[in-house]
Protein backbone atom coordinates (compact mmCIF):
# COMPACT_ATOMS: atom_id res chain seq x y z
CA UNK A 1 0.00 0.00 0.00
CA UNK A 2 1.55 3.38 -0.59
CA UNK A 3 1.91 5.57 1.84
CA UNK A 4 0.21 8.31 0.47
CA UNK A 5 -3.27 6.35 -0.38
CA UNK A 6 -5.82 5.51 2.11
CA UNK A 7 -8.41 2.67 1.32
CA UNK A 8 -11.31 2.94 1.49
CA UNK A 9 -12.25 6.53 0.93
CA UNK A 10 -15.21 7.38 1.78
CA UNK A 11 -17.16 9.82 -0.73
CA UNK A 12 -19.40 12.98 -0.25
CA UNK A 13 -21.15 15.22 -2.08
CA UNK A 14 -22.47 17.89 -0.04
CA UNK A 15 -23.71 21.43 0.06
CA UNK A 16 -21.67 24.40 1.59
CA UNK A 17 -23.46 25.02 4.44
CA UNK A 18 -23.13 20.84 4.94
CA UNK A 19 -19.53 21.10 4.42
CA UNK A 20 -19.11 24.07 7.32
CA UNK A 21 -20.57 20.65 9.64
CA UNK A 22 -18.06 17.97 8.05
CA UNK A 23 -15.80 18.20 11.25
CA UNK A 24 -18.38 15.34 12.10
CA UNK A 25 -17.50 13.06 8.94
CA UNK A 26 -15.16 10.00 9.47
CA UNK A 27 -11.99 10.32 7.84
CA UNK A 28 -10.33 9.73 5.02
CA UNK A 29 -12.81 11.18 2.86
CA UNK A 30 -13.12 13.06 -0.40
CA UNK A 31 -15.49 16.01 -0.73
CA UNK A 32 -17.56 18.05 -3.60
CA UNK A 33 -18.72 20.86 -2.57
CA UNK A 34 -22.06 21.65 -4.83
CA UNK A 35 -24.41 25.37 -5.03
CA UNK A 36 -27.02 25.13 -6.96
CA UNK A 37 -27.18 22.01 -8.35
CA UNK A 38 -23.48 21.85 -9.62
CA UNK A 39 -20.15 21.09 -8.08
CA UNK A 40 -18.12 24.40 -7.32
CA UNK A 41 -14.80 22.79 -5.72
CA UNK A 42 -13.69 19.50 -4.25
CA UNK A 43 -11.23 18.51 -1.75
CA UNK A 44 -9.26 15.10 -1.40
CA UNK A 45 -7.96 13.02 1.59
CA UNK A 46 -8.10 15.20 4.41
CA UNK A 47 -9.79 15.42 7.77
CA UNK A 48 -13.03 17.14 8.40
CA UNK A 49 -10.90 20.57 9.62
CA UNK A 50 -10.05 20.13 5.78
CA UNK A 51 -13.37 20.28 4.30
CA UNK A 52 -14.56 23.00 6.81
CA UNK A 53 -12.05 25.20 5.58
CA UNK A 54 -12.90 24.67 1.96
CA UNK A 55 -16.51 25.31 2.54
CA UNK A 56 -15.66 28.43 4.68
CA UNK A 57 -13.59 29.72 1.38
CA UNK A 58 -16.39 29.08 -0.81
CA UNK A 59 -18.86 30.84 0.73
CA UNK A 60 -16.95 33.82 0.81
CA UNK A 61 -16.74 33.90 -2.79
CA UNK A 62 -18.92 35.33 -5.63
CA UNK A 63 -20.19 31.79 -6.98
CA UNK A 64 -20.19 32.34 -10.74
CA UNK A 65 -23.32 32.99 -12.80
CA UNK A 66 -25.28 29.56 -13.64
CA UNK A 67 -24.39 29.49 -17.51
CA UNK A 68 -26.03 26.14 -17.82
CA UNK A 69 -29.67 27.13 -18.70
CA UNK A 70 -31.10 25.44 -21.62
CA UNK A 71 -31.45 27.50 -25.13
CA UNK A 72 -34.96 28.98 -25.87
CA UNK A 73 -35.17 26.40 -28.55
CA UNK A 74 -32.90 23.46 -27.53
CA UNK A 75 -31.10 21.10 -29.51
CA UNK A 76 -31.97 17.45 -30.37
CA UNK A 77 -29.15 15.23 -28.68
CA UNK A 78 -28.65 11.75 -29.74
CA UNK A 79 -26.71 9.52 -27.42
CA UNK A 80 -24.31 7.08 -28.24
CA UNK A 81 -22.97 4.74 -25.79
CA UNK A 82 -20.13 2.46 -26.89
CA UNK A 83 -19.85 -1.17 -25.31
CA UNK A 84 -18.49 -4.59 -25.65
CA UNK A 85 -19.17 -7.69 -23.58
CA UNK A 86 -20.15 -5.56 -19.97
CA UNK A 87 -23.96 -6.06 -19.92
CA UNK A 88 -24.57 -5.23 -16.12
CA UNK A 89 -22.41 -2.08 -16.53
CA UNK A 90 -24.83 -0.88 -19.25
CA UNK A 91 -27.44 -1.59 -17.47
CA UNK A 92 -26.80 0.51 -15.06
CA UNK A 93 -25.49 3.19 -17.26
CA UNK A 94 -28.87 3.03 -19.20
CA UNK A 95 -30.64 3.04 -16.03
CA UNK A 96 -29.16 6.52 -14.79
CA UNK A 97 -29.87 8.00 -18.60
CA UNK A 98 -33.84 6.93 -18.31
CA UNK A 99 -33.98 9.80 -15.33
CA UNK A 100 -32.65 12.99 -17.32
CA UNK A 101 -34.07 15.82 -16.77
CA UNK A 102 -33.66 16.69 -20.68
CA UNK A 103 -34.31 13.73 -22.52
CA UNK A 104 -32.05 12.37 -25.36
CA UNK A 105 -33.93 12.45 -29.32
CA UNK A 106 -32.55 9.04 -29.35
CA UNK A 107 -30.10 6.21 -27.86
CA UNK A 108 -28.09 4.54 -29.80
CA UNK A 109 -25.70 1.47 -28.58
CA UNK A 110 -23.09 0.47 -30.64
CA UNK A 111 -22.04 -3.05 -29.24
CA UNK A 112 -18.65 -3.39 -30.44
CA UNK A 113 -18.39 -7.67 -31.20
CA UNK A 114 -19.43 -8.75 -27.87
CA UNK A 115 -19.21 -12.28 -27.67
CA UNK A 116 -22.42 -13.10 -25.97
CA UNK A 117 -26.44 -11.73 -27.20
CA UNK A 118 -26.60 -10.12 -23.65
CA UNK A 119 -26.20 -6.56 -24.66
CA UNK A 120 -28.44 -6.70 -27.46
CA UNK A 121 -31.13 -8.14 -24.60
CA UNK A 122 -29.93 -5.15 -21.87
CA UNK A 123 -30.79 -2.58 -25.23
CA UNK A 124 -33.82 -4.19 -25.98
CA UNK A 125 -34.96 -4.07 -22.65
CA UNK A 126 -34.45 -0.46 -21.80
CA UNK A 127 -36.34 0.18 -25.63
CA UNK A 128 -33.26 1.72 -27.47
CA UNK A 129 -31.72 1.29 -30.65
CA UNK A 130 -28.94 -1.52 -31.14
CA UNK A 131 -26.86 -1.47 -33.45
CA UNK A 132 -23.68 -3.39 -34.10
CA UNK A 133 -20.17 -3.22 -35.19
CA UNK A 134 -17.64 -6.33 -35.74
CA UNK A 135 -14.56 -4.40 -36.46
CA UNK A 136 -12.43 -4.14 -33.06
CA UNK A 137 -12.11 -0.54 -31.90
CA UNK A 138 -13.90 2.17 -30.04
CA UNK A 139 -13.41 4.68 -33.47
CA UNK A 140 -15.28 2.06 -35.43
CA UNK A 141 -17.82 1.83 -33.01
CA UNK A 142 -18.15 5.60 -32.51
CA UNK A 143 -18.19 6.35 -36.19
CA UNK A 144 -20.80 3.83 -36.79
CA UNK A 145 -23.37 5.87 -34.00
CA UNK A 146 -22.91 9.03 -35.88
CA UNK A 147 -23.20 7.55 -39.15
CA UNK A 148 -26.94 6.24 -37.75
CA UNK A 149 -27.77 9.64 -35.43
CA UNK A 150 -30.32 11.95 -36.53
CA UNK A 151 -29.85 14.11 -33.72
CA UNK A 152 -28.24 17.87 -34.27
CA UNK A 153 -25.60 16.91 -31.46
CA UNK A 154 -24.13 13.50 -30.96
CA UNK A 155 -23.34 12.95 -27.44
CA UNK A 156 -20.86 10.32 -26.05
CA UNK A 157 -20.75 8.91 -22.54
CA UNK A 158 -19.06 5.12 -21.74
CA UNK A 159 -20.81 1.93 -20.22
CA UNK A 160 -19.05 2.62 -16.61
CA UNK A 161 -20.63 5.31 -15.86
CA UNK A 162 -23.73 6.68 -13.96
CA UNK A 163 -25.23 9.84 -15.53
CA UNK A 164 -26.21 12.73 -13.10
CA UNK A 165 -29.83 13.51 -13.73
CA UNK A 166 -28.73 17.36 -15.74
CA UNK A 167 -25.88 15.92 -17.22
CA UNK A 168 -27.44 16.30 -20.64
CA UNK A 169 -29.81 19.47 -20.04
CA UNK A 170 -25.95 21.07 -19.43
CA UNK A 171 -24.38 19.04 -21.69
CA UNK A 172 -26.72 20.18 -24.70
CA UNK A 173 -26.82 23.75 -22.84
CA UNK A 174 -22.65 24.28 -23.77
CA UNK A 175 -23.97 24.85 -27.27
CA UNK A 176 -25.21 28.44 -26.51
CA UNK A 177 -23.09 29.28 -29.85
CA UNK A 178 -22.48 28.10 -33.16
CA UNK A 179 -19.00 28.89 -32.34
CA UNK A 180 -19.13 25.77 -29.75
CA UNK A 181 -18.33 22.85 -32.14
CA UNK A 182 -17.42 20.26 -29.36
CA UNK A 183 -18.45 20.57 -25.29
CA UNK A 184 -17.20 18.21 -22.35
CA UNK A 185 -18.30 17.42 -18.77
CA UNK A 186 -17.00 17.10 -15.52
CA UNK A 187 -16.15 13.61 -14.39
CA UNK A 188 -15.98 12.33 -10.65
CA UNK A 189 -15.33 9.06 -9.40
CA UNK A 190 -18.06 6.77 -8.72
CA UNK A 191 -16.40 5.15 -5.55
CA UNK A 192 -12.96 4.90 -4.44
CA UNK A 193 -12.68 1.34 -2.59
CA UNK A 194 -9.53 0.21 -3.82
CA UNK A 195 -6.34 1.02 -3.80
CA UNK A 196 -6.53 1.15 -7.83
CA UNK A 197 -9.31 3.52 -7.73
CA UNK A 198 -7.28 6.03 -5.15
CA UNK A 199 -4.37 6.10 -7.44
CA UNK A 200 -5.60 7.27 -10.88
CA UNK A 201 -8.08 9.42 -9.10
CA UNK A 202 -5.35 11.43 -7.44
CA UNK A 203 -2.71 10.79 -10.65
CA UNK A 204 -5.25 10.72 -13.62
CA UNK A 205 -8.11 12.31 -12.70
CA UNK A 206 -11.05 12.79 -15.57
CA UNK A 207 -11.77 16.19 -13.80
CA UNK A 208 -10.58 19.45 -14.93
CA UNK A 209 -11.55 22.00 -12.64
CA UNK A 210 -15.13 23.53 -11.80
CA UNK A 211 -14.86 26.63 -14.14
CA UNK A 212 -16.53 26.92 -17.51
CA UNK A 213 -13.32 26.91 -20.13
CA UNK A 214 -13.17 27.62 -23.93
CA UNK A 215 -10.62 26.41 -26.06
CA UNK A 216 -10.49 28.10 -29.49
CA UNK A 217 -8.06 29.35 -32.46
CA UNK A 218 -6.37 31.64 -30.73
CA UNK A 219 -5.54 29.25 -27.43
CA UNK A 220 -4.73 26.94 -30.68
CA UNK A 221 -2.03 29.30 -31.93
CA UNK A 222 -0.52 30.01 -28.52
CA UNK A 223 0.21 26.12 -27.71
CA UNK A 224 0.73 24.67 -30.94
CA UNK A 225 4.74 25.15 -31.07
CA UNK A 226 4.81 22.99 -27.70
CA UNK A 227 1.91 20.37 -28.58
CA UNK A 228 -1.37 21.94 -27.92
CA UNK A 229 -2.68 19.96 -24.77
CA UNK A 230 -5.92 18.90 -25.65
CA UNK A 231 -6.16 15.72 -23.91
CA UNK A 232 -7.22 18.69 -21.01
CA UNK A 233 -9.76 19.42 -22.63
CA UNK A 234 -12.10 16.38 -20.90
CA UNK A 235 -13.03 13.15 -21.44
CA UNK A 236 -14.14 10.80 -24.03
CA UNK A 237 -16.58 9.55 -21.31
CA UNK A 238 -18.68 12.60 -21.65
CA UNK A 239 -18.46 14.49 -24.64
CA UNK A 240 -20.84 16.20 -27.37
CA UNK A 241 -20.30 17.41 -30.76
CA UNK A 242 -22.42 18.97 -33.64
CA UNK A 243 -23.44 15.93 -35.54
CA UNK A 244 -22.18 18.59 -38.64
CA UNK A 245 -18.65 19.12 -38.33
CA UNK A 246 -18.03 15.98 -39.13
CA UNK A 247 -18.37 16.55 -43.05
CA UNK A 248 -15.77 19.28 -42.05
CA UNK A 249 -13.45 17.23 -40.04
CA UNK A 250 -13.75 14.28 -40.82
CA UNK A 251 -14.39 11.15 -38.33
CA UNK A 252 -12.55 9.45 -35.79
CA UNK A 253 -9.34 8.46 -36.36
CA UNK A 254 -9.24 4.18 -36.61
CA UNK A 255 -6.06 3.76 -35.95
CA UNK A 256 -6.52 5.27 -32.35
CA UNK A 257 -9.31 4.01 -29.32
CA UNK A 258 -9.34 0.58 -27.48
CA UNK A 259 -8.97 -1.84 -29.83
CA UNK A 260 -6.41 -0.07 -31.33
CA UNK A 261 -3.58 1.52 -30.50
CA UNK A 262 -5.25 2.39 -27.42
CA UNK A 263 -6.74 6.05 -26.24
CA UNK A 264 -6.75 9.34 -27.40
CA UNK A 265 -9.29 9.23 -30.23
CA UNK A 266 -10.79 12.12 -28.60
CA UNK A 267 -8.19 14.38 -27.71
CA UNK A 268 -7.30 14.16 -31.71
CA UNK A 269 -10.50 15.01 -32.61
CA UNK A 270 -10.12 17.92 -30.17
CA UNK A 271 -7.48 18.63 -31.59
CA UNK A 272 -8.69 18.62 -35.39
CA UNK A 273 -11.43 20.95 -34.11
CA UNK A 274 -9.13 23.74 -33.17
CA UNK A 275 -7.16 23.29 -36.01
CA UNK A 276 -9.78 23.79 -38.27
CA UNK A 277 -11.08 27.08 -36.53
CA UNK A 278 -13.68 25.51 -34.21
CA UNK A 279 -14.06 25.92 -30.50
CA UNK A 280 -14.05 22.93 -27.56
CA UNK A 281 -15.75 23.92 -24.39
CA UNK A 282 -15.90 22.53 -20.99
CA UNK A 283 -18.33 22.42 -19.12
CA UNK A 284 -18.54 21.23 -15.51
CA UNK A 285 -22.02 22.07 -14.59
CA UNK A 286 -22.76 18.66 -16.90
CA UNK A 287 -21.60 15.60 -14.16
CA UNK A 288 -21.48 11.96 -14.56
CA UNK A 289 -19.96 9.26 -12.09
CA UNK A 290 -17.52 7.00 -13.66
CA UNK A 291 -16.15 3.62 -12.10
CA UNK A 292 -12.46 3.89 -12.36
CA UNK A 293 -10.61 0.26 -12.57
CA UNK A 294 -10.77 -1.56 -9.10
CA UNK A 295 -7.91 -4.19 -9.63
CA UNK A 296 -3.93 -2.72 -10.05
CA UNK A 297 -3.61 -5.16 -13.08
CA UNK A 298 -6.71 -3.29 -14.68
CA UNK A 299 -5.29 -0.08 -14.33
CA UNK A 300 -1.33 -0.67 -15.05
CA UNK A 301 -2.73 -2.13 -18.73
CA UNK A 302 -4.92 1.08 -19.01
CA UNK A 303 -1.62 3.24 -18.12
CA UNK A 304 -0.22 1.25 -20.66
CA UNK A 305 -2.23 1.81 -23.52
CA UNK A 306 -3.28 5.67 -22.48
CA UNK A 307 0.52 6.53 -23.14
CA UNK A 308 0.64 3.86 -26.14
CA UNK A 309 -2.29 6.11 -27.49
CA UNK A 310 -0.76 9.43 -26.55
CA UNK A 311 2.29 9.01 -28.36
CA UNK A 312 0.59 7.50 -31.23
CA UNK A 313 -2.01 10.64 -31.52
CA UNK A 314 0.91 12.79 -31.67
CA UNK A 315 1.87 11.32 -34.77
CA UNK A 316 -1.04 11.28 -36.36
CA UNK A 317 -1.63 14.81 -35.31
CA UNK A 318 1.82 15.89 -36.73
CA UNK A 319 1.30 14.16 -40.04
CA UNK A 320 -2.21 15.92 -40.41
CA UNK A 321 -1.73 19.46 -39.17
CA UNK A 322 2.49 19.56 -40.08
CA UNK A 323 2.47 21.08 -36.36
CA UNK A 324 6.12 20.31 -35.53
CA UNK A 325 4.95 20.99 -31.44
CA UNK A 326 3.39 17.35 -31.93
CA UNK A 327 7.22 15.92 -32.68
CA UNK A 328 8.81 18.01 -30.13
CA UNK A 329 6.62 17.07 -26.90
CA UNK A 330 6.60 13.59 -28.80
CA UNK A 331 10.67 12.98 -29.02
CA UNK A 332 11.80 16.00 -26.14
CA UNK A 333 9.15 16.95 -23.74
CA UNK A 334 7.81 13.64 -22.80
CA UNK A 335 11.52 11.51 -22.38
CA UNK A 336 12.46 14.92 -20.04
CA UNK A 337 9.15 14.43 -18.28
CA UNK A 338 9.93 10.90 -17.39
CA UNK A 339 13.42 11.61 -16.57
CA UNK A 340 11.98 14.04 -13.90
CA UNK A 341 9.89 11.24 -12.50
CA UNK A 342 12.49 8.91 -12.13
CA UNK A 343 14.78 11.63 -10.23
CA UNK A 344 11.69 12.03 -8.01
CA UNK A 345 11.15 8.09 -7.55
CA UNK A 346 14.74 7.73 -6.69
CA UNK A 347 14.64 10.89 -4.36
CA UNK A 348 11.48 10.31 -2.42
CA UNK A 349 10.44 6.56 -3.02
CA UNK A 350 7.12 5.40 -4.39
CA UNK A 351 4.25 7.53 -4.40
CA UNK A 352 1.29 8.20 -6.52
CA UNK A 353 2.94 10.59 -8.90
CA UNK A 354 5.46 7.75 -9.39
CA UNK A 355 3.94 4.55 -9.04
CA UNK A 356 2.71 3.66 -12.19
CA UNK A 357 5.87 5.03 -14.11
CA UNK A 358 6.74 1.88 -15.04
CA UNK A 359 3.97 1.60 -17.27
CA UNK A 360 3.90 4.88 -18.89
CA UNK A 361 7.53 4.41 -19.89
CA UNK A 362 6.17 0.96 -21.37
CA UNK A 363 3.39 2.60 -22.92
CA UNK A 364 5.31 5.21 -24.15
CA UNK A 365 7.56 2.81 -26.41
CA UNK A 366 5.24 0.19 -27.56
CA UNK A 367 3.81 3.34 -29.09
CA UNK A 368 7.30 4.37 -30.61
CA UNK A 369 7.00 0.68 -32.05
CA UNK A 370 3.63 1.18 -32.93
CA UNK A 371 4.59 4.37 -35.13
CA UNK A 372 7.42 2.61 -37.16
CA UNK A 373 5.63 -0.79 -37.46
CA UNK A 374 2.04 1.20 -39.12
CA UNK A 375 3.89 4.49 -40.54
CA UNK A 376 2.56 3.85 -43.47
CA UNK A 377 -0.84 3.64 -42.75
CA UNK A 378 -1.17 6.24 -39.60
């Protein structure tokens, strides 16, 4: 166990004015802090003094303006939910989507070659449409939902997940704009029981901060010498785009996505986005749960491929844009970013900032070999 992870960890979601009284909570714990339906700041393995002070911080402060209220005439969403041989989790996925407050135009599951008939039963039992899609790969399985939506946005969320009853009222609110070509959510752990769980919450987190962001050209031009970071941008578990662009853009990329060479199909359609003028928003007020891998094996092989997937995005992403920042964070930035971590695991032992840097290193050069061994076809 390392010694900066404590398992369980109990979660709460509370109000301010419940957080001022969390001196009474058993620790560890982690907190969200919500106002007004939405989560305004968080705080993570501390004792109830911890949380008090948080809570007395926040309501001090202005809260922002609620910027999550639908349009006058709102879109139609279609949701697409990707899966492959986890029936129960889609269940239960499906299960949190029937109580939206803004219902989707449609559901579509794209069940990626399960092996058994179960998730076409779970679909048909919920009274959604099935659809399904023998090539391996999450961007074969995502291109074939858009290619059957109808909806004006196509929104994405994954089968571990449990939907928070606005996620898609803010979700489809982001697109206040026709500027907004592509909008993300806020993602918070679901539980954190195992050690597994504690680590990529605190090292990998899905969430990226409580404050509305946009990400356009001119944030575009600014980053693109060093690699424009747009795996910040969110998550592919909750994600929305125009169902449009994509005659401009194009689809998602094949050769990237589980199944393939591992992650980052949606950072490099993030990325495509900004490159082609459009804007990427986040937008926290829009919340889902997602169950982060419980076992250490589970999570070193998702390490594994996330970096296999990085490195192999930045490829692709050089090759199609010519941006030479996509080489430079590719063959400088990240080998001096892991040479930092391994002055820091030498210097101060095993913690959670180091512990899985065995696998990013390994991920990071089966997708060197992954580049030479496809260059032709990436």
């Amino acid at each position: 166990m390392l010694k900066d992870v404590v398992v369980p960890t109990a979660l709460y979601h509370l109000t301010v004015a419940e957080a001022l009284e969390a001196g009474k909570l058993a620790s560890p714990f982690m907190a969200w802090l919500w106002h007004e339906g939405r989560p305004i700041a968080s705080t993570k393995l501390v004792d109830g003094h911890g949380v008090c002070d948080i809570a007395s911080w926040a309501s001090q402060q202005a809260v922002a303006p609620d910027t999550g209220s639908p349009a006058a005439v709102p879109h139609t969403v279609s949701v697409i939910i990707c899966t492959r041989d986890r029936p129960e989790q889609l269940d239960r996925c499906l299960a949190s989507l029937a109580g939206q407050t803004f219902q989707p135009h449609e559901v579509l599951v794209v069940d990626n070659a399960s092996s058994t008939t179960e998730t076409a039963e779970v679909v048909s039992r919920h009274g959604h449409i099935y659809l399904r899609e023998d090539r391996a790969g999450l961007s074969h399985a995502r291109n074939t939902g858009i290619a059957a939506a109808s909806g004006d946005i196509v929104a994405f969320t994954d089968d571990d997940t449990v939907l928070h009853p606005d996620w898609l009222l803010r979700l489809e609110a982001a697109f206040d704009t026709d500027h907004v070509w592509a909008a993300t959510g806020l993602v918070i752990p679901a539980e954190l029981r195992t050690e597994a769980q504690c680590i990529f919450e605190l090292g990998w987190s899905f969430g990226h901060g409580f404050v509305r962001k946009d990400y356009d050209a001119s944030y575009y031009q600014k980053t693109r010498m060093r690699g424009t970071p747009t795996w910040e941008f969110g998550a592919g578990a909750s994600m929305a785009f125009r169902r449009d662009i994509f005659n401009k853009i194009g689809l998602f990329d094949p050769h990237l996505g589980a199944g393939a060479s591992g992650c980052s199909e949606d950072s490099e359609i993030w990325y495509r986005i900004l490159h082609a003028g459009g804007l990427c928003r986040y937008e926290p007020a829009s919340v889902l749960y997602h169950f982060h891998r419980a076992d250490m094996a589970g999570l070193q092989k998702q390490i594994r491929a996330y970096m296999r997937g990085h490195v192999v995005a930045l490829w692709i992403q050089y090759r199609k844009s010519s941006d030479i920042g996509n080489l430079r964070r590719l063959l400088i930035s990240l080998p001096r970013y892991y040479l930092r971590k391994v002055c820091r695991r030498v210097l101060h032992g095993i913690t959670v900032p180091t512990c899985t840097l065995g696998d990013e290193i390994a991920g990071y050069f089966s997708g060197l070999h992954h580049i030479v061994k496809n260059h032709r076809s990436l």
